[in-house]
Protein backbone atom coordinates (compact mmCIF):
# COMPACT_ATOMS: atom_id res chain seq x y z
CA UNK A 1 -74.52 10.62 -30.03
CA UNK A 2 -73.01 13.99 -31.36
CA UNK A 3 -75.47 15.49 -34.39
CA UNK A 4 -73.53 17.19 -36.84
CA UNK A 5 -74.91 19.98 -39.32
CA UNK A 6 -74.05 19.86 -42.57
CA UNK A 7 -73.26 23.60 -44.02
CA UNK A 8 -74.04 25.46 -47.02
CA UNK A 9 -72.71 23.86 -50.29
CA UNK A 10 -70.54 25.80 -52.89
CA UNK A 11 -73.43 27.53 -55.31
CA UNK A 12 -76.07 25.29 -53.20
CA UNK A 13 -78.09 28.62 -52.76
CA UNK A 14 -78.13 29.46 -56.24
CA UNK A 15 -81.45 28.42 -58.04
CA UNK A 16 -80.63 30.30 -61.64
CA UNK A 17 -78.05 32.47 -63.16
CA UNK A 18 -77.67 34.36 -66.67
CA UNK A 19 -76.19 32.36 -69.38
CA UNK A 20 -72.61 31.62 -69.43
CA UNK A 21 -70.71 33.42 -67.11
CA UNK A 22 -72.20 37.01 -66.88
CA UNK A 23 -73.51 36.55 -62.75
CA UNK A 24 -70.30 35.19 -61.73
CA UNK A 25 -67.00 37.24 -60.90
CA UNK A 26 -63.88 36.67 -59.43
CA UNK A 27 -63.09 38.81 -56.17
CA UNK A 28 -60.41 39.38 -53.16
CA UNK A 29 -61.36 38.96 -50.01
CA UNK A 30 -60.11 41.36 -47.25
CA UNK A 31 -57.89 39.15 -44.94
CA UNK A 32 -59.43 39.35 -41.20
CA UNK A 33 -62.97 38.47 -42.65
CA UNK A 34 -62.98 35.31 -41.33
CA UNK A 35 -64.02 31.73 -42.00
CA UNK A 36 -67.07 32.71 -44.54
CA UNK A 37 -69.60 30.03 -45.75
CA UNK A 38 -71.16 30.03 -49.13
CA UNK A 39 -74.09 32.17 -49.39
CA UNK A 40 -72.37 34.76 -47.13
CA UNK A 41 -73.84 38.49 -48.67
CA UNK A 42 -70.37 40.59 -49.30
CA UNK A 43 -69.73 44.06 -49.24
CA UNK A 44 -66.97 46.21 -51.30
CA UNK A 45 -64.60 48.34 -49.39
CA UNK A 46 -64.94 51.98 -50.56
CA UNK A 47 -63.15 53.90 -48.11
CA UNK A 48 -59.94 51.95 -46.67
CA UNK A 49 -55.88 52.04 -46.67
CA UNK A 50 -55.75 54.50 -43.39
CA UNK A 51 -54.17 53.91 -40.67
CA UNK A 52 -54.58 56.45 -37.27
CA UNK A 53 -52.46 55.72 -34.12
CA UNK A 54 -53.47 56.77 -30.44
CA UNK A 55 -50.80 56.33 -27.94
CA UNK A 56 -52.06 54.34 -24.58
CA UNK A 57 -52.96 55.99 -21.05
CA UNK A 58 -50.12 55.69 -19.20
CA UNK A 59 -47.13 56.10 -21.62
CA UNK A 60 -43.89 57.12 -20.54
CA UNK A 61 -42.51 58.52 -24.09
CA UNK A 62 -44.11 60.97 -25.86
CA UNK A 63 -42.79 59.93 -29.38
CA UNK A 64 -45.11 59.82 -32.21
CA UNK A 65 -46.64 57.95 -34.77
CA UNK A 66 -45.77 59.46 -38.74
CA UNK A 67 -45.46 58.86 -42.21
CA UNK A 68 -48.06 56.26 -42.32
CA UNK A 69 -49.51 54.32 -45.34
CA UNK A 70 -51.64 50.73 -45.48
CA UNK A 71 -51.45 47.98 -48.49
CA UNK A 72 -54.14 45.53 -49.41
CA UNK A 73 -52.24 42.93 -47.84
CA UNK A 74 -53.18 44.70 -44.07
CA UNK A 75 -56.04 43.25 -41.80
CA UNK A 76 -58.46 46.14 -41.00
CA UNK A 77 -58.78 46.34 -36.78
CA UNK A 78 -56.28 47.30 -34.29
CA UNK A 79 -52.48 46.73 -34.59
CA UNK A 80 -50.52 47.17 -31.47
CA UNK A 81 -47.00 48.49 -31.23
CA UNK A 82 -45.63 47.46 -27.54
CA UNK A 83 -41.75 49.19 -26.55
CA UNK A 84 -39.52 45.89 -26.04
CA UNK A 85 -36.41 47.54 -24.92
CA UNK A 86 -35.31 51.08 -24.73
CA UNK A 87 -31.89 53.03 -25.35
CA UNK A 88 -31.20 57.00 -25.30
CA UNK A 89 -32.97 58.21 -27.97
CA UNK A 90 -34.30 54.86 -29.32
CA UNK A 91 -35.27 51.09 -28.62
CA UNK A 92 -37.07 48.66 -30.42
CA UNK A 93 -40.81 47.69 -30.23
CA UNK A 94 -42.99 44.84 -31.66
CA UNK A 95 -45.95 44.97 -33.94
CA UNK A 96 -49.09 42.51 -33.43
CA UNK A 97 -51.38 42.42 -36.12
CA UNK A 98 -55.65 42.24 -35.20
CA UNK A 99 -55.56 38.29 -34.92
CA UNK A 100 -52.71 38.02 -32.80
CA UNK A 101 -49.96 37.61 -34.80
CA UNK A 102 -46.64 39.15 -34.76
CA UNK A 103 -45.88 40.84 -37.87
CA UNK A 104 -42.58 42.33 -37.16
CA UNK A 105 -39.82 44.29 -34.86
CA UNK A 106 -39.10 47.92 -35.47
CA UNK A 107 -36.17 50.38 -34.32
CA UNK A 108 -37.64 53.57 -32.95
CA UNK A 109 -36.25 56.53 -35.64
CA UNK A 110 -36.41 54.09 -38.10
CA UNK A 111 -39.30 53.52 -40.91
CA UNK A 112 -41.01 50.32 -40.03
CA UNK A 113 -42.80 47.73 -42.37
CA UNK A 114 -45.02 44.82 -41.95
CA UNK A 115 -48.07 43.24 -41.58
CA UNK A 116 -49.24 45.12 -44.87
CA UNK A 117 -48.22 48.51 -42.97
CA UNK A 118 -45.53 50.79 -42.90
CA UNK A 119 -45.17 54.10 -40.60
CA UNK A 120 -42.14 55.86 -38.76
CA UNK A 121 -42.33 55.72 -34.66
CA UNK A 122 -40.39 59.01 -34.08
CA UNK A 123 -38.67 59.97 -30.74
CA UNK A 124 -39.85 62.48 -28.23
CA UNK A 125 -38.36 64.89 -26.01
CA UNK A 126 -38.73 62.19 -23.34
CA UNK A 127 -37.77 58.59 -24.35
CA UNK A 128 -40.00 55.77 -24.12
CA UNK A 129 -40.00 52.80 -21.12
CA UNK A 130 -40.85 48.79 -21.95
CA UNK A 131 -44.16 48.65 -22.20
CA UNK A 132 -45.46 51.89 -23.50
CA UNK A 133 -47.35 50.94 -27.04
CA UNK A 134 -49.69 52.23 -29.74
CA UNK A 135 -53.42 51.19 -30.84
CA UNK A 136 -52.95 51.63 -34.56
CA UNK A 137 -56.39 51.56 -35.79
CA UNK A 138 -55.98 50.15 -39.95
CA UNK A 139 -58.58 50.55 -42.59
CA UNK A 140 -57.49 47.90 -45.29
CA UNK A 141 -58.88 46.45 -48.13
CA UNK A 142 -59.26 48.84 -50.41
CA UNK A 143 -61.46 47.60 -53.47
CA UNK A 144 -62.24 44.11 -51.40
CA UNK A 145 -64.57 42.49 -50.33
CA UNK A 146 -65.98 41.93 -46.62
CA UNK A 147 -69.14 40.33 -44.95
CA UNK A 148 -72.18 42.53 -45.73
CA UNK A 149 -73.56 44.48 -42.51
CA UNK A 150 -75.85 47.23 -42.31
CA UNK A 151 -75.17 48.14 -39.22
CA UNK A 152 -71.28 48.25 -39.41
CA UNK A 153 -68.73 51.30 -40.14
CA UNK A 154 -69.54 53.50 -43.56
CA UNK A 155 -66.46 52.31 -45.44
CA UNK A 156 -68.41 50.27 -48.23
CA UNK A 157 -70.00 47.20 -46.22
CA UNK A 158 -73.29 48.84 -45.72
CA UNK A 159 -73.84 47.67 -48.96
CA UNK A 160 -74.29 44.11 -50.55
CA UNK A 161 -72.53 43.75 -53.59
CA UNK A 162 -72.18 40.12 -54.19
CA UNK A 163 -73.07 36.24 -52.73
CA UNK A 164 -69.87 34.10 -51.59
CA UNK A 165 -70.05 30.79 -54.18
CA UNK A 166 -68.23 28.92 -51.91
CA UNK A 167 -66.79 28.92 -48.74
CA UNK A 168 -63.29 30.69 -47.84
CA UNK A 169 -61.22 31.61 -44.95
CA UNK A 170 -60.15 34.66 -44.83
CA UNK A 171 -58.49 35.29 -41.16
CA UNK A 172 -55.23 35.97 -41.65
CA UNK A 173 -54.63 36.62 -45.69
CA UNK A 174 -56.14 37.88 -48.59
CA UNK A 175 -58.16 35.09 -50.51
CA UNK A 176 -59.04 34.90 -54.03
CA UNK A 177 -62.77 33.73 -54.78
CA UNK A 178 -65.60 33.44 -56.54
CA UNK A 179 -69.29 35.28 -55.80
CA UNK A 180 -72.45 36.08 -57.71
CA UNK A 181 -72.47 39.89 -58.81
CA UNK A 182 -75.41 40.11 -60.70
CA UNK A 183 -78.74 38.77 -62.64
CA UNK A 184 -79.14 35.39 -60.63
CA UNK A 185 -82.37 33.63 -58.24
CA UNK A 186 -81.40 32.68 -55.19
CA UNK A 187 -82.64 30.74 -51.98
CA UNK A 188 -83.47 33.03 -49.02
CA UNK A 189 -82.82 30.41 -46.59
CA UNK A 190 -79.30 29.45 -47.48
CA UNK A 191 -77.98 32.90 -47.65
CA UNK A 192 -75.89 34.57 -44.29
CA UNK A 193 -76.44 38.09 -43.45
CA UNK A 194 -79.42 38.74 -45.38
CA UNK A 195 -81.93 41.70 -43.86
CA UNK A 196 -84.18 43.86 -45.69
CA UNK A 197 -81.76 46.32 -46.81
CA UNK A 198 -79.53 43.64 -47.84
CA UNK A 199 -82.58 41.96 -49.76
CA UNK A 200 -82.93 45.33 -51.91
CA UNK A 201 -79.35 46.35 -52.73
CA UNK A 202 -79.08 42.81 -54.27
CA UNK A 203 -82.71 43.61 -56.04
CA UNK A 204 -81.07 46.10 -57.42
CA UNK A 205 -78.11 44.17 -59.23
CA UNK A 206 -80.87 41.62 -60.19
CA UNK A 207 -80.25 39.32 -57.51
CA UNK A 208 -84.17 38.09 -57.07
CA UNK A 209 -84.24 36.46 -53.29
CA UNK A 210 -86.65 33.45 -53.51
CA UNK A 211 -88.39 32.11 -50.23
């Protein structure tokens, strides 16, 4: 017989809230978070929309990555641009986005956009060979939120900001939901990502974390 474990219910942590609507608050959150269960502890993205390209060991073309700019709508993590065919001067490349996807086919010389990013993959002085590519590291997100983790990279999630009401997924797109923000008891035991760190910066928008 399989067992089965039932998850966290929308608001199911929640065990009192200010009157009327004043702990609640509608918020993005950043596609590439994942599938997030209610009670998840968010963080807001501070420092995001960057993008910073390192060519791969081994390239044949010594083109370069320029005029670069991110949009909400990017996944932070690593793009990668892979050469598909080549011509004097030029070819065309593919752009996978952190989960896998393909997000679009660029001409070398020629301003690309997808995925939530645009840039310009310039020509070198020697031309590029199928199979040379790009790790294009992307910040995204900007004003979002993301899973809470003290450990993680100083752009904003160090901090908890808010409890997910109700589960989301957020793999592959931006997802509208809501979270508690501020003045509310909740249940220690049915909240994800909670540490001691956590536990405080929600003290400190009157989040009170019961046992």
């Amino acid at each position: 017989m399989s067992i089965k474990t039932e998850g966290v219910h929308a608001g199911e942590f929640l065990l009192s809230e200010a009157n009327g609507e004043r702990s609640r608050a509608n918020i993005t959150i950043s596609a590439g978070s994942g599938i997030l269960a209610a009670g998840t502890l968010l963080a807001m993205l501070t420092a995001a929309n960057a993008l910073i390209s390192t060519a791969q060991a081994g390239n044949t073309g010594n083109g370069t990555v320029g005029s670069a700019s991110v949009t909400t709508a990017a996944i932070t993590g690593t793009y990668v641009l892979e050469i598909t065919s080549t011509a004097a001067n030029g070819g065309q490349f593919e752009v996978t986005n952190p989960v896998g996807v393909v997000v679009g086919v660029g001409t070398v010389g020629t301003a690309f956009t997808g995925g939530g990013i645009s840039f310009t993959l310039a020509d070198g002085s020697t031309d590029f060979a199928v199979g040379d590519g790009f790790n294009l590291a992307v910040k995204a997100g900007l004003g979002e939120y993301t899973p809470y983790d003290d450990d993680g990279t100083d752009d904003g999630r160090r901090t908890a900001g808010a409890i997910l009401y109700a589960g989301v997924d957020a793999t592959e797109n931006d997802i509208l939901a809501a979270a508690i923000v501020r003045d509310a008891e909740v249940i220690e035991r049915l909240l994800t990502g909670l540490d001691a760190p956590g536990k405080a910066d929600l003290a400190a928008l009157g989040i009170v974390v019961r046992p």
